[in-house]
C-alpha atoms as a PDB file:
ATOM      1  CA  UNK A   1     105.610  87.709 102.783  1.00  0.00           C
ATOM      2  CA  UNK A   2     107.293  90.406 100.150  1.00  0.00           C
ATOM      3  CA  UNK A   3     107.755  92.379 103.106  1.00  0.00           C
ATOM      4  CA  UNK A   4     109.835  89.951 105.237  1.00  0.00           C
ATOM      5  CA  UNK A   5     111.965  89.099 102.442  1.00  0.00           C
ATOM      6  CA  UNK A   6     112.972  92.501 101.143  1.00  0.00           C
ATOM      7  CA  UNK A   7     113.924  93.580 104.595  1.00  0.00           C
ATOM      8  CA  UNK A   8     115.571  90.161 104.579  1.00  0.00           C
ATOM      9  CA  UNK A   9     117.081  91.165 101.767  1.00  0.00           C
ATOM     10  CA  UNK A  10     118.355  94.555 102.471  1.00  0.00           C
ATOM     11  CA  UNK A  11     119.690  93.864 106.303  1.00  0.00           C
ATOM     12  CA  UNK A  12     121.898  90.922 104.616  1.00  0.00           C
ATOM     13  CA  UNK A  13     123.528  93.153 102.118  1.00  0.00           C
ATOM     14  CA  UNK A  14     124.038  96.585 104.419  1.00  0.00           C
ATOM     15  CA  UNK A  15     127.738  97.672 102.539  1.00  0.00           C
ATOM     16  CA  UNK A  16     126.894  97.790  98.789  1.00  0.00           C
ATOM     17  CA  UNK A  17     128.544  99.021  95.798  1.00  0.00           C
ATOM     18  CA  UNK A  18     126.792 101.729  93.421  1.00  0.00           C
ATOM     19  CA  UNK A  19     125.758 101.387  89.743  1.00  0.00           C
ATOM     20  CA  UNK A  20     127.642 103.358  87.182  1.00  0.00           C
ATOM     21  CA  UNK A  21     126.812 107.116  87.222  1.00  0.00           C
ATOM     22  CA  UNK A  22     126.734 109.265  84.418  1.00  0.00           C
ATOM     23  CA  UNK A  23     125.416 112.504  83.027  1.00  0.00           C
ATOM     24  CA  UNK A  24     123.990 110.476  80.073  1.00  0.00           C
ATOM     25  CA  UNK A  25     122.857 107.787  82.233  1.00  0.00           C
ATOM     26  CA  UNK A  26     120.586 110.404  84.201  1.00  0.00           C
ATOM     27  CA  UNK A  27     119.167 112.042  80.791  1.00  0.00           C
ATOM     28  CA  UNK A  28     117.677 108.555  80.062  1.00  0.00           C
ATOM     29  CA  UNK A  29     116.116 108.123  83.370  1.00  0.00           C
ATOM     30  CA  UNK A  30     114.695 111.196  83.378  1.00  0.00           C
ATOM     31  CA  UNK A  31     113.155 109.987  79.919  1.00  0.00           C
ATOM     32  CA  UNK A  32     112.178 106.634  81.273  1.00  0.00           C
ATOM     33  CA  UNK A  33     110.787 107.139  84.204  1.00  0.00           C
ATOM     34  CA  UNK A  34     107.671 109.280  83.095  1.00  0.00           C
ATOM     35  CA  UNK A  35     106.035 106.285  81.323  1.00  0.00           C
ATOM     36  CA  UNK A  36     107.730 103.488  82.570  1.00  0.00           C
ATOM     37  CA  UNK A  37     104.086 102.749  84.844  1.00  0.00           C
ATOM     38  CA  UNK A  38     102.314 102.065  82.016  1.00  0.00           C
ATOM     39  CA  UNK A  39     105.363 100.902  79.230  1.00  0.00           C
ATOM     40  CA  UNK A  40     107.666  99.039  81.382  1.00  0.00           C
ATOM     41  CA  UNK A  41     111.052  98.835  82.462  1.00  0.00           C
ATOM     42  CA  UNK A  42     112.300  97.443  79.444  1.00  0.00           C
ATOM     43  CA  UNK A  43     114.948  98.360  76.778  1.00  0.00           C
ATOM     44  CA  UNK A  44     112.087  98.344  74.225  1.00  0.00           C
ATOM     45  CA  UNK A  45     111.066 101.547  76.196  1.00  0.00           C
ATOM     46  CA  UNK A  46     114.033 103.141  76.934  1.00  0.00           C
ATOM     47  CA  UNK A  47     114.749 103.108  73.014  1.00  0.00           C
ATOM     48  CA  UNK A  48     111.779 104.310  72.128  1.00  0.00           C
ATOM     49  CA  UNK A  49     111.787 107.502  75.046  1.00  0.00           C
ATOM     50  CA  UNK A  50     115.587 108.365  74.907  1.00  0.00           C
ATOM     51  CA  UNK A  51     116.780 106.892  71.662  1.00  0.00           C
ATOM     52  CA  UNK A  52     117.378 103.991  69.493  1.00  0.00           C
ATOM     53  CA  UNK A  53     121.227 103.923  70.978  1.00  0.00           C
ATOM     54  CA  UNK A  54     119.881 104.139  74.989  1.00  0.00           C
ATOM     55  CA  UNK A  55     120.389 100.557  75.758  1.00  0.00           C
ATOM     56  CA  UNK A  56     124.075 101.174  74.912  1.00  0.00           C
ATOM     57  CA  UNK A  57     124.208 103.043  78.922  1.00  0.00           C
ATOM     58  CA  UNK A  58     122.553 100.047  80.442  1.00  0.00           C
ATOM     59  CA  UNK A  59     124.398  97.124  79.213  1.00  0.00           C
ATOM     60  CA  UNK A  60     122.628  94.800  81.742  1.00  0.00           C
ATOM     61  CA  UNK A  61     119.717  95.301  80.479  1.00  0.00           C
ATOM     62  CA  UNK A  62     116.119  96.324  82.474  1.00  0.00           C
ATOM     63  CA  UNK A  63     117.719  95.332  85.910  1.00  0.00           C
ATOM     64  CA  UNK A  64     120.377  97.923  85.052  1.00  0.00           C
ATOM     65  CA  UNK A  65     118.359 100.772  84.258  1.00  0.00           C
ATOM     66  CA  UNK A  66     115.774  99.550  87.148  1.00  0.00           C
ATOM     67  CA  UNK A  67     119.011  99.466  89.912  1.00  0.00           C
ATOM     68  CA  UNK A  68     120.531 103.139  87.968  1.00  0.00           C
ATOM     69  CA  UNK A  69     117.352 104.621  88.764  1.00  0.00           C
ATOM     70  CA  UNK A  70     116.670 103.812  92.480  1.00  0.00           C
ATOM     71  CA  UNK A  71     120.028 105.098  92.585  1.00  0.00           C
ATOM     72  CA  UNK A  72     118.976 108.078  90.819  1.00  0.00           C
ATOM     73  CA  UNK A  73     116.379 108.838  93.547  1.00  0.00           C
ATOM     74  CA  UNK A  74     118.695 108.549  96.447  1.00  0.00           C
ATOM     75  CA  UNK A  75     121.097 110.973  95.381  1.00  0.00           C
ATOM     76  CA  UNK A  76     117.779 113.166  94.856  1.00  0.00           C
ATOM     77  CA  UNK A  77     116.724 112.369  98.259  1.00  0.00           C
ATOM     78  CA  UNK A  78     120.068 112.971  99.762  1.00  0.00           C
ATOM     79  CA  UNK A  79     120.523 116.524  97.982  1.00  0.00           C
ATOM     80  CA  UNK A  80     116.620 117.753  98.492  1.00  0.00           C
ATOM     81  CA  UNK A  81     117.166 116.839 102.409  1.00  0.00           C
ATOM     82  CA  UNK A  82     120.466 119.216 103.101  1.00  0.00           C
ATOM     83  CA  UNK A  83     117.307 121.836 103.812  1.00  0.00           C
ATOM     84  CA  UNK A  84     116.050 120.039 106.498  1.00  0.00           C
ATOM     85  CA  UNK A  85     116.212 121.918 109.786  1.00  0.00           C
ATOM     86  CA  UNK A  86     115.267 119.564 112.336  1.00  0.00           C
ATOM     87  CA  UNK A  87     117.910 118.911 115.354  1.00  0.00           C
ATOM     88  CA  UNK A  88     116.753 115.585 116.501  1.00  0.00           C
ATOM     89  CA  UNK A  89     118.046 113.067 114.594  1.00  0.00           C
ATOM     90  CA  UNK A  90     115.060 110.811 114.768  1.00  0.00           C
ATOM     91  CA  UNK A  91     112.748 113.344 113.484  1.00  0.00           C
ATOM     92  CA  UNK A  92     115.213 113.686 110.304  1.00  0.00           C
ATOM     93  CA  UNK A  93     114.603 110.355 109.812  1.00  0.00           C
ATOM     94  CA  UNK A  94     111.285 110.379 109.518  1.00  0.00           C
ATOM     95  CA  UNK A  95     111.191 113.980 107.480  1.00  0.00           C
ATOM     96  CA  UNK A  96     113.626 112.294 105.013  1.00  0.00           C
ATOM     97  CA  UNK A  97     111.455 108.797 104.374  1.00  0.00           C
ATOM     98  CA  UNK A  98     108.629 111.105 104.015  1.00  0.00           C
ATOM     99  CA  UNK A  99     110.094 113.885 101.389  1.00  0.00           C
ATOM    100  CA  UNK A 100     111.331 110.725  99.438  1.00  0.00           C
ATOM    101  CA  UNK A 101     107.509 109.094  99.541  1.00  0.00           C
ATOM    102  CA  UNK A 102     106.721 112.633  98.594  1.00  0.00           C
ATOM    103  CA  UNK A 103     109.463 113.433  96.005  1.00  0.00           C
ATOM    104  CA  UNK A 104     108.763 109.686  93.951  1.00  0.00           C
ATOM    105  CA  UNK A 105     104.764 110.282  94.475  1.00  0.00           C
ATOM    106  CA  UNK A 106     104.056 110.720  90.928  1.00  0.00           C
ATOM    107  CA  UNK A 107     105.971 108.044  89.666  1.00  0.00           C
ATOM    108  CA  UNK A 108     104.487 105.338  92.365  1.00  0.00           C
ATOM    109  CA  UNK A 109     103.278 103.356  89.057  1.00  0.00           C
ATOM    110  CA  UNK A 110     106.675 103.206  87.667  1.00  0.00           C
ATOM    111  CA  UNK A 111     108.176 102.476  91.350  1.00  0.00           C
ATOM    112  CA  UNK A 112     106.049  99.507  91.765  1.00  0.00           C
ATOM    113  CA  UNK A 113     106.880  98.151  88.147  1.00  0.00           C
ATOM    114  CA  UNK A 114     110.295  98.851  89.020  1.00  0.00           C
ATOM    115  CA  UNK A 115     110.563  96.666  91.891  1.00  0.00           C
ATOM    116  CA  UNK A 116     108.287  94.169  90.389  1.00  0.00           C
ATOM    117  CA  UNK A 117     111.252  93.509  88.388  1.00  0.00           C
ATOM    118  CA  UNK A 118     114.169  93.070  91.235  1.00  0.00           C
ATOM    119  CA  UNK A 119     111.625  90.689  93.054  1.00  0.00           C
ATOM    120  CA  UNK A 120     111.828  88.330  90.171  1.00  0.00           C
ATOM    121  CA  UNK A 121     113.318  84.900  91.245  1.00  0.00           C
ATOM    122  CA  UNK A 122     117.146  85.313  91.265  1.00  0.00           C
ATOM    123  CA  UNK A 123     117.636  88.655  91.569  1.00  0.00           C
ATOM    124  CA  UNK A 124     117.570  88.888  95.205  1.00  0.00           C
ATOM    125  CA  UNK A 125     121.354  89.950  95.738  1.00  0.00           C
ATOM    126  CA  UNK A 126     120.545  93.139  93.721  1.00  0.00           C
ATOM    127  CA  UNK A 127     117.305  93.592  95.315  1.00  0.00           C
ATOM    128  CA  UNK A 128     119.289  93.515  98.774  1.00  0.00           C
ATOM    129  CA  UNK A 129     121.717  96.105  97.267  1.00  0.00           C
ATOM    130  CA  UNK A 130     119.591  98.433  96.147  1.00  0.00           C
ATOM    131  CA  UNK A 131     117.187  98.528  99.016  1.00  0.00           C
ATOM    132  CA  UNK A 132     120.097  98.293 101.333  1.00  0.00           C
ATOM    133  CA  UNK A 133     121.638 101.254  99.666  1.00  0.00           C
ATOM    134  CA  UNK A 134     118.429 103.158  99.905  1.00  0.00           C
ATOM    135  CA  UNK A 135     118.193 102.908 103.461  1.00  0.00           C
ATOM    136  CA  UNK A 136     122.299 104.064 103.725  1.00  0.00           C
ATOM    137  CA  UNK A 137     121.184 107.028 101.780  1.00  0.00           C
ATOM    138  CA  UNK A 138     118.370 108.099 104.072  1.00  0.00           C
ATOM    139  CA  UNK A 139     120.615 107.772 106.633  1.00  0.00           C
ATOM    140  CA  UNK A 140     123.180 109.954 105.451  1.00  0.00           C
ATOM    141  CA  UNK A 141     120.545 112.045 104.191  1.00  0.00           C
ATOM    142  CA  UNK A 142     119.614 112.256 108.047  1.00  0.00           C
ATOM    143  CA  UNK A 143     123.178 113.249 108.958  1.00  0.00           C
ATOM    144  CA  UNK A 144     123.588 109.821 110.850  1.00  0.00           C
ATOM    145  CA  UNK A 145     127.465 109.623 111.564  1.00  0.00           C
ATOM    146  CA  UNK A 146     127.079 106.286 113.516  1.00  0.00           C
ATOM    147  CA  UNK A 147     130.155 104.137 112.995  1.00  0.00           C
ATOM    148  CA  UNK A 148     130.676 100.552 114.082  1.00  0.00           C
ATOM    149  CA  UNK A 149     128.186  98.049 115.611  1.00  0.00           C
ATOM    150  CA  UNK A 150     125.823 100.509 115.883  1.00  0.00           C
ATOM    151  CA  UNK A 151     126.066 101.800 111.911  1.00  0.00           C
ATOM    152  CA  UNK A 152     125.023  98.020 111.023  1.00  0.00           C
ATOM    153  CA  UNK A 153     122.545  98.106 113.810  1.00  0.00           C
ATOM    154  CA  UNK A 154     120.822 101.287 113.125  1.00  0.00           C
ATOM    155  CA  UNK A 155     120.729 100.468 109.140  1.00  0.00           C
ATOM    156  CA  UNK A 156     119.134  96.907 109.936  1.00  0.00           C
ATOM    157  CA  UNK A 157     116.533  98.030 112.003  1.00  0.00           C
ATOM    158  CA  UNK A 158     115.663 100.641 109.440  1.00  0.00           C
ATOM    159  CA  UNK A 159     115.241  98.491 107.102  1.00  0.00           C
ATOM    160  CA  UNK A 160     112.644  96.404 108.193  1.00  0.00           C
ATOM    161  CA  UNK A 161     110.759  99.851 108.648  1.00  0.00           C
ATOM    162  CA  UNK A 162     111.459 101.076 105.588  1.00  0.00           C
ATOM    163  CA  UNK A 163     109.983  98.413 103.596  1.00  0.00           C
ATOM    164  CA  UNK A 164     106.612  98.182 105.652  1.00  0.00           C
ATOM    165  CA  UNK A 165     105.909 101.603 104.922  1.00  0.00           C
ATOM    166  CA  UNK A 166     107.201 101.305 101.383  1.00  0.00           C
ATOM    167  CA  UNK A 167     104.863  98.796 100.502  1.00  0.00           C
ATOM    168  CA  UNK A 168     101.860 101.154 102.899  1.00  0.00           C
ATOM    169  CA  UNK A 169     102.992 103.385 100.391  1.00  0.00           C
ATOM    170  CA  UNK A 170     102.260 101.216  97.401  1.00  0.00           C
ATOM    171  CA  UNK A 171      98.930 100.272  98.774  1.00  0.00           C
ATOM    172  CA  UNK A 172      97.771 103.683 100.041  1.00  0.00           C
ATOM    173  CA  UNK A 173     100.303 106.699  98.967  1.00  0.00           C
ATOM    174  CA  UNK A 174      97.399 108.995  97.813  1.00  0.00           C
ATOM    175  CA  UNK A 175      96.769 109.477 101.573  1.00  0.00           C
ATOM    176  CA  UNK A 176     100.325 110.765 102.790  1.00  0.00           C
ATOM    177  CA  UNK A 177      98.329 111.336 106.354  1.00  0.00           C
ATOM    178  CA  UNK A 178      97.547 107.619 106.620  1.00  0.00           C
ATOM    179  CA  UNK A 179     101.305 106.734 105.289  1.00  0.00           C
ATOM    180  CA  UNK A 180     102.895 109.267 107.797  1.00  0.00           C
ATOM    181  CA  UNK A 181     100.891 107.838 110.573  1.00  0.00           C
ATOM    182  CA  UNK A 182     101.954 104.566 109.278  1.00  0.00           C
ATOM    183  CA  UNK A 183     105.448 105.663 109.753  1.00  0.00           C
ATOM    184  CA  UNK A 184     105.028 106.694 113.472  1.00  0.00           C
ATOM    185  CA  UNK A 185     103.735 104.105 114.675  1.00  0.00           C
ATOM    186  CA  UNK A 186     106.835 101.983 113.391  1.00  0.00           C
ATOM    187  CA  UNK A 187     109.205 105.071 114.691  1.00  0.00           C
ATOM    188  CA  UNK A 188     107.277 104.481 117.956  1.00  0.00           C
ATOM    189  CA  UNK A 189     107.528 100.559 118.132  1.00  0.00           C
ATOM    190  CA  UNK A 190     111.396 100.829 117.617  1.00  0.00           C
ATOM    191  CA  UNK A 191     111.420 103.515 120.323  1.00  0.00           C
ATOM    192  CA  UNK A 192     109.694 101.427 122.972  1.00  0.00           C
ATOM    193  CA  UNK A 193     111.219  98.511 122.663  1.00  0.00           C
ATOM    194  CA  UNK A 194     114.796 100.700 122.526  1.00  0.00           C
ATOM    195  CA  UNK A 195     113.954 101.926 126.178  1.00  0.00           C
ATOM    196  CA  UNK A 196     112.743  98.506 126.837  1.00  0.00           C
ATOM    197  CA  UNK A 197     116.460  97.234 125.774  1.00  0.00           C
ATOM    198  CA  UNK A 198     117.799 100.131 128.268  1.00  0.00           C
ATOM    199  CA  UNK A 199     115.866  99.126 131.118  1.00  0.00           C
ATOM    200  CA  UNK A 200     116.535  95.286 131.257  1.00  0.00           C
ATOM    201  CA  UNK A 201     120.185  95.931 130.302  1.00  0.00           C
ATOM    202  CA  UNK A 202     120.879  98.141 133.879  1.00  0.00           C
ATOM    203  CA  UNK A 203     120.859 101.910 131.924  1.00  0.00           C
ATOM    204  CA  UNK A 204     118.757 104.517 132.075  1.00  0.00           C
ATOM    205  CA  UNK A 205     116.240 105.475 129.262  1.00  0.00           C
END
């Protein structure tokens, strides 16, 4: 049910904008995102980790700092991954969902409270942003230079993998075997029914 309607969410908003980045902004993530598992996302929290003046960076409040910080992670993502050396573009894929499961690990707590928050009722348009700008960023992070149909296309179907195995993740991320196997399969389903696509349409797999 959360599943569906993130990817929902995500495939209906697949060109969105970016919250405010700052130097500053990223010094009070850093402090937030430690103990926000067990505090919160709240400004309460933020004030009391990265100073009384904090909330001043995020003037919409925890949604704000919840949206700068998923941010935060895909720029990580998209820097850590220019080491990849993988020439199939489908296996960068799946080493780039993996190294951000990986990179985020030991703040799943905070994660989860974090998007606890953007599934509240009526924040769905910036739960489809942010998730839809995740899944642009692991793209790009793959080196994906798709343009047209198939840039829509290729960021809608990832996103209805990316949030199974995000929320695998959530259930199960202290077994990154179980997660990564989790991830193939879906790799695999796509795959099949791609060739399946090929066949019926006259072209060759």
């Amino acid at each position: 049910m959360i599943g569906t309607r993130m990817a929902g969410c995500a495939a209906a908003c697949l060109t969105p904008g970016r919250p405010e980045r700052s130097a500053a902004r990223d010094a009070a993530l850093d402090c937030i995102a430690p103990v926000a598992g067990q505090a919160g996302w709240t400004i309460a929290t933020l004030r009391t980790v990265a100073g009384p003046d904090a909330d001043l960076l995020f003037p919409g409040g925890a949604v704000d700092l919840v949206e700068a910080w998923f941010d935060r992670i895909d720029r990580d993502m998209i820097e850590v991954a220019r080491d990849l050396d993988e020439p199939r573009l489908s296996r960068r894929v799946r080493a780039v969902i993996l190294l951000r499961l990986e990179q985020i690990a030991p703040d799943r707590a905070a994660f989860r409270r974090a998007l606890a928050v953007l599934l509240t009722p009526g924040r769905g348009h910036i739960l489809a942003r942010t998730l839809a700008r995740s899944v642009d960023a692991i793209w790009e992070a793959a080196g994906d230079h798709a343009q047209g149909a198939a840039w829509y296309t290729k960021r809608a179907t990832l996103a209805a993998i990316y949030v199974q195995v995000l929320l695998f993740w959530l259930a199960r991320g202290d077994d990154m075997a179980a997660v990564a196997a989790f991830l193939d399969r879906r790799l695999a389903r796509v795959a099949r029914f791609g060739r399946m696509k090929q066949r019926l349409s006259g072209r060759t797999a």
